[in-house]
Protein backbone atom coordinates (compact mmCIF):
# COMPACT_ATOMS: atom_id res chain seq x y z
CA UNK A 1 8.05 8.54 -8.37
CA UNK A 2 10.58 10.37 -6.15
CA UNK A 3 11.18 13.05 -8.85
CA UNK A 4 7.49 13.11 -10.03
CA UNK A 5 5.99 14.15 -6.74
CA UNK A 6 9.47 15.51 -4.70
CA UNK A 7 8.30 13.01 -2.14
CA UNK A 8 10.05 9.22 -0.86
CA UNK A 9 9.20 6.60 -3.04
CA UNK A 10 9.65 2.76 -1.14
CA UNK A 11 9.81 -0.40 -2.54
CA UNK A 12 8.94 -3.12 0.68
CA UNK A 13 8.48 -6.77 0.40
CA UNK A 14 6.39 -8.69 2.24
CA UNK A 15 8.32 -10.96 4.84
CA UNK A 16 5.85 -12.72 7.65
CA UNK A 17 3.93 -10.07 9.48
CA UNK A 18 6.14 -7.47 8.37
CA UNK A 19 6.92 -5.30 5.18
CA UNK A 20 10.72 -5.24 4.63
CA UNK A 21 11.91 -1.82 2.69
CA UNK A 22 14.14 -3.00 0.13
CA UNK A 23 14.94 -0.17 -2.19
CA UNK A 24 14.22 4.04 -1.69
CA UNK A 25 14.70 7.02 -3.46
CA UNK A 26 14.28 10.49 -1.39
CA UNK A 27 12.30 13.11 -3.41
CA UNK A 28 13.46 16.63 -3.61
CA UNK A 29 11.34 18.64 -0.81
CA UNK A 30 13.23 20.50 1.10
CA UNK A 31 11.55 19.30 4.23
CA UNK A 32 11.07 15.26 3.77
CA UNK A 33 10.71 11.63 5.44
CA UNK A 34 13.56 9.22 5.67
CA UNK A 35 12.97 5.90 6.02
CA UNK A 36 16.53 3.72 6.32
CA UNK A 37 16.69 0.46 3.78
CA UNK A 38 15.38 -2.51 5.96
CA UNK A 39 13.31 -0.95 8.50
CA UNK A 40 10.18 -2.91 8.96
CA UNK A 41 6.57 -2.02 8.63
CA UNK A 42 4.48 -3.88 9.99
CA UNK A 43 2.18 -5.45 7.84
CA UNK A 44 -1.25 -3.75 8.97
CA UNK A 45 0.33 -0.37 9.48
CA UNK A 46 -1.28 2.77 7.22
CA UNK A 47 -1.42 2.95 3.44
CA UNK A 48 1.10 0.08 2.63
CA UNK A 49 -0.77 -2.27 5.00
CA UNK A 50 -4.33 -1.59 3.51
CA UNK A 51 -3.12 -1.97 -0.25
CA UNK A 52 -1.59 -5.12 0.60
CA UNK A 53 -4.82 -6.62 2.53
CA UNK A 54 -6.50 -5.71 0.18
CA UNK A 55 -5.22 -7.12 -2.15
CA UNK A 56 -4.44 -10.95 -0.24
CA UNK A 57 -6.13 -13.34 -1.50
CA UNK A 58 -9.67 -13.70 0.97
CA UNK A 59 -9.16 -16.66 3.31
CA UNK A 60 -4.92 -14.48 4.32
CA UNK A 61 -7.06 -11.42 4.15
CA UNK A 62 -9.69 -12.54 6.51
CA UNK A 63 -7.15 -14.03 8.83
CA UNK A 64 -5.35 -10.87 9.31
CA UNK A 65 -8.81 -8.87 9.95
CA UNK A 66 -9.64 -11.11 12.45
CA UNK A 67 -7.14 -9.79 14.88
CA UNK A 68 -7.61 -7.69 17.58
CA UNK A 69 -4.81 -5.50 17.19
CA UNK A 70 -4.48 -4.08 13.65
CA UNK A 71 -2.54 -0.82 12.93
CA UNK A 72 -3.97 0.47 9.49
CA UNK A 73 -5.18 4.02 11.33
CA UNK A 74 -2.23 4.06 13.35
CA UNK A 75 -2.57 2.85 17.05
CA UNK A 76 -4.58 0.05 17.07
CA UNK A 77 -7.09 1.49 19.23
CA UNK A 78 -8.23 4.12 16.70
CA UNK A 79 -8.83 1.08 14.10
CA UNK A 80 -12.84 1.75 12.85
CA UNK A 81 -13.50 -1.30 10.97
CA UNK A 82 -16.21 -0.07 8.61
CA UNK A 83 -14.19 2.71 7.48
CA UNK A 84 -11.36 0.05 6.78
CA UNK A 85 -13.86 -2.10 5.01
CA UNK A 86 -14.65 0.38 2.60
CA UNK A 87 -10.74 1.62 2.87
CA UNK A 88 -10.21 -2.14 1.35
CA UNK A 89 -12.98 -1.98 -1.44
CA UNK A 90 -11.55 1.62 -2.55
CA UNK A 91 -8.08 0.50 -2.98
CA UNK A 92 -9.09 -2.95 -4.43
CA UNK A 93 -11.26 -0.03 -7.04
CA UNK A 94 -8.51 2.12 -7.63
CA UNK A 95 -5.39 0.55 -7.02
CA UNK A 96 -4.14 2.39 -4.59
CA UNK A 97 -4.41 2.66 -0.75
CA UNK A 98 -4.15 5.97 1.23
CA UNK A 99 -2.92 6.88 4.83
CA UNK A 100 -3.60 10.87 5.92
CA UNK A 101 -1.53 11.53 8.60
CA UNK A 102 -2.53 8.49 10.81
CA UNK A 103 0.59 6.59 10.82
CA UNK A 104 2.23 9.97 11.44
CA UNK A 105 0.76 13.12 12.08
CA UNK A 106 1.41 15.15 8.96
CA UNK A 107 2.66 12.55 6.90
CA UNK A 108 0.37 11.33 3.68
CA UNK A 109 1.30 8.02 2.22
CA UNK A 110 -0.19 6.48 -0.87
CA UNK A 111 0.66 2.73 -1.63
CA UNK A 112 0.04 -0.02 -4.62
CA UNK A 113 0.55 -3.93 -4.66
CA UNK A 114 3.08 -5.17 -6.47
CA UNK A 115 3.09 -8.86 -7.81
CA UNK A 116 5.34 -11.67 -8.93
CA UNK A 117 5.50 -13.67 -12.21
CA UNK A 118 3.08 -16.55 -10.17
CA UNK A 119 0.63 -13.17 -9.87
CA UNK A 120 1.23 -13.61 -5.82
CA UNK A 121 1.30 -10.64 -3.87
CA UNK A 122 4.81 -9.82 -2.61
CA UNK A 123 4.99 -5.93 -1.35
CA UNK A 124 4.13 -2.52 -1.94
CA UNK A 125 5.53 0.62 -3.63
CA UNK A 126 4.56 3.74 -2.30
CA UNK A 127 5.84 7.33 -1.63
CA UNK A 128 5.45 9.12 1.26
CA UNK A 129 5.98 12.60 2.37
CA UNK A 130 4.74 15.95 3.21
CA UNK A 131 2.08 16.67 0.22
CA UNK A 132 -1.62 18.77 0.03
CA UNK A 133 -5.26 16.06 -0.06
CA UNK A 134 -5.57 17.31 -3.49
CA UNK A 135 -2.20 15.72 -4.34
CA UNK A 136 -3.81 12.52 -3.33
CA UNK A 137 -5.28 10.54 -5.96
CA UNK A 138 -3.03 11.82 -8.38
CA UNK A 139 0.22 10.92 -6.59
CA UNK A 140 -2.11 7.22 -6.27
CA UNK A 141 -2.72 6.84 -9.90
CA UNK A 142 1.07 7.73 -10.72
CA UNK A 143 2.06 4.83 -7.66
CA UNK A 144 -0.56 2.88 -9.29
CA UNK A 145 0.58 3.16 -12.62
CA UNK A 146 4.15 2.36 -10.84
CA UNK A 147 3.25 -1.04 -9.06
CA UNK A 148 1.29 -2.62 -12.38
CA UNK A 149 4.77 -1.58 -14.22
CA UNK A 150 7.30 -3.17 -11.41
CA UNK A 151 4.84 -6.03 -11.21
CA UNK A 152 5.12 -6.58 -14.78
CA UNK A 153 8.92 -6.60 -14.72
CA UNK A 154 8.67 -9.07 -12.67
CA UNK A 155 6.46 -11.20 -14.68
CA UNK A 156 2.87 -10.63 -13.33
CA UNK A 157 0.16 -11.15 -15.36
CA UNK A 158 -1.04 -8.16 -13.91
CA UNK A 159 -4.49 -8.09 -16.69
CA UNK A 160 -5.33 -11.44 -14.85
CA UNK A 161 -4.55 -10.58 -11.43
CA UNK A 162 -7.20 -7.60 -11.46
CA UNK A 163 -9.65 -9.44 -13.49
CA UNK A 164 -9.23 -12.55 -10.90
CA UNK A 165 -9.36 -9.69 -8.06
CA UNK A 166 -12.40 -7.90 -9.33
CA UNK A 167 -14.61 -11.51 -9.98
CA UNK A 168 -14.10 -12.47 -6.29
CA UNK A 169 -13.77 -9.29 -4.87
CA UNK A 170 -17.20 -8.34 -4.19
CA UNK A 171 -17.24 -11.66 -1.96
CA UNK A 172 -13.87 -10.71 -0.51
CA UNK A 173 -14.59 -7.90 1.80
């Protein structure tokens, strides 16, 4: 991912209210973000946080929304729940979640679910950098693409955790 779109590619897991970056790879812009191995994103915050609510299964996922301070458009004041909602059903669509400079002005961050062999959700992978909107969705389908492959690896049925997703997902959000 890192050498496909010259961009940082992450790999976080989830740990309580926070995603934990376990493994990076810095992409090969000459102008870039760095994010050190084990910082902590919390786990509402931009593109990461949106593909893994959206993903939670629906009574975790409506616990988190129920909070009054959520961070998925940056500062919590600026959070516009509609827009998340359909933020949620895009991602849950097409497997990726986006962040436009919200979480940092003039940084774009794309972000997939990733899955473990019990098809729970355990993290993210996404890249993040200094990239153009038309980059968008196909820097998402590539960390897409990514996430069903690590997710895999790791033993997810990932077939039957979309199918399982899609059935209840029209209830979900």
């Amino acid at each position: 991912l890192a050498r496909d779109t010259g961009s940082t590619a992450l790999f976080g897991i989830i740990n309580g209210n926070s995603l934990f970056v376990i493994a990076k790879y810095e992409g090969s812009q000459s102008i870039g973000v760095t994010i050190r191995l084990g910082h902590r994103f919390h786990i509402t915050a931009g593109a990461h946080g949106k593909a893994i609510v959206a993903f939670m299964p629906e009574k975790e996922r409506n616990k988190i929304l129920e909070r009054d301070r959520l961070f998925f458009h940056g500062d919590s004041s600026m959070l516009d729940r509609p827009r998340l909602n359909e933020e949620l059903m895009q991602c849950r669509t097409t497997g990726y979640s986006i962040d436009i400079g919200e979480l940092s002005p003039g940084i774009t961050a794309v972000a997939s679910p990733v899955f473990n062999s019990q098809d729970s959700l355990i993290g993210a992978l996404f890249v993040i950098g200094i990239f153009r909107e038309p980059q968008i969705a196909e820097y998402g389908r590539m960390v897409a693409l990514n996430a069903i492959q690590v997710s895999r690896m790791l033993g997810a049925d990932i077939e039957k955790t979309y199918r399982i997703i899609a059935e209840t997902g029209k209830e979900a959000i």
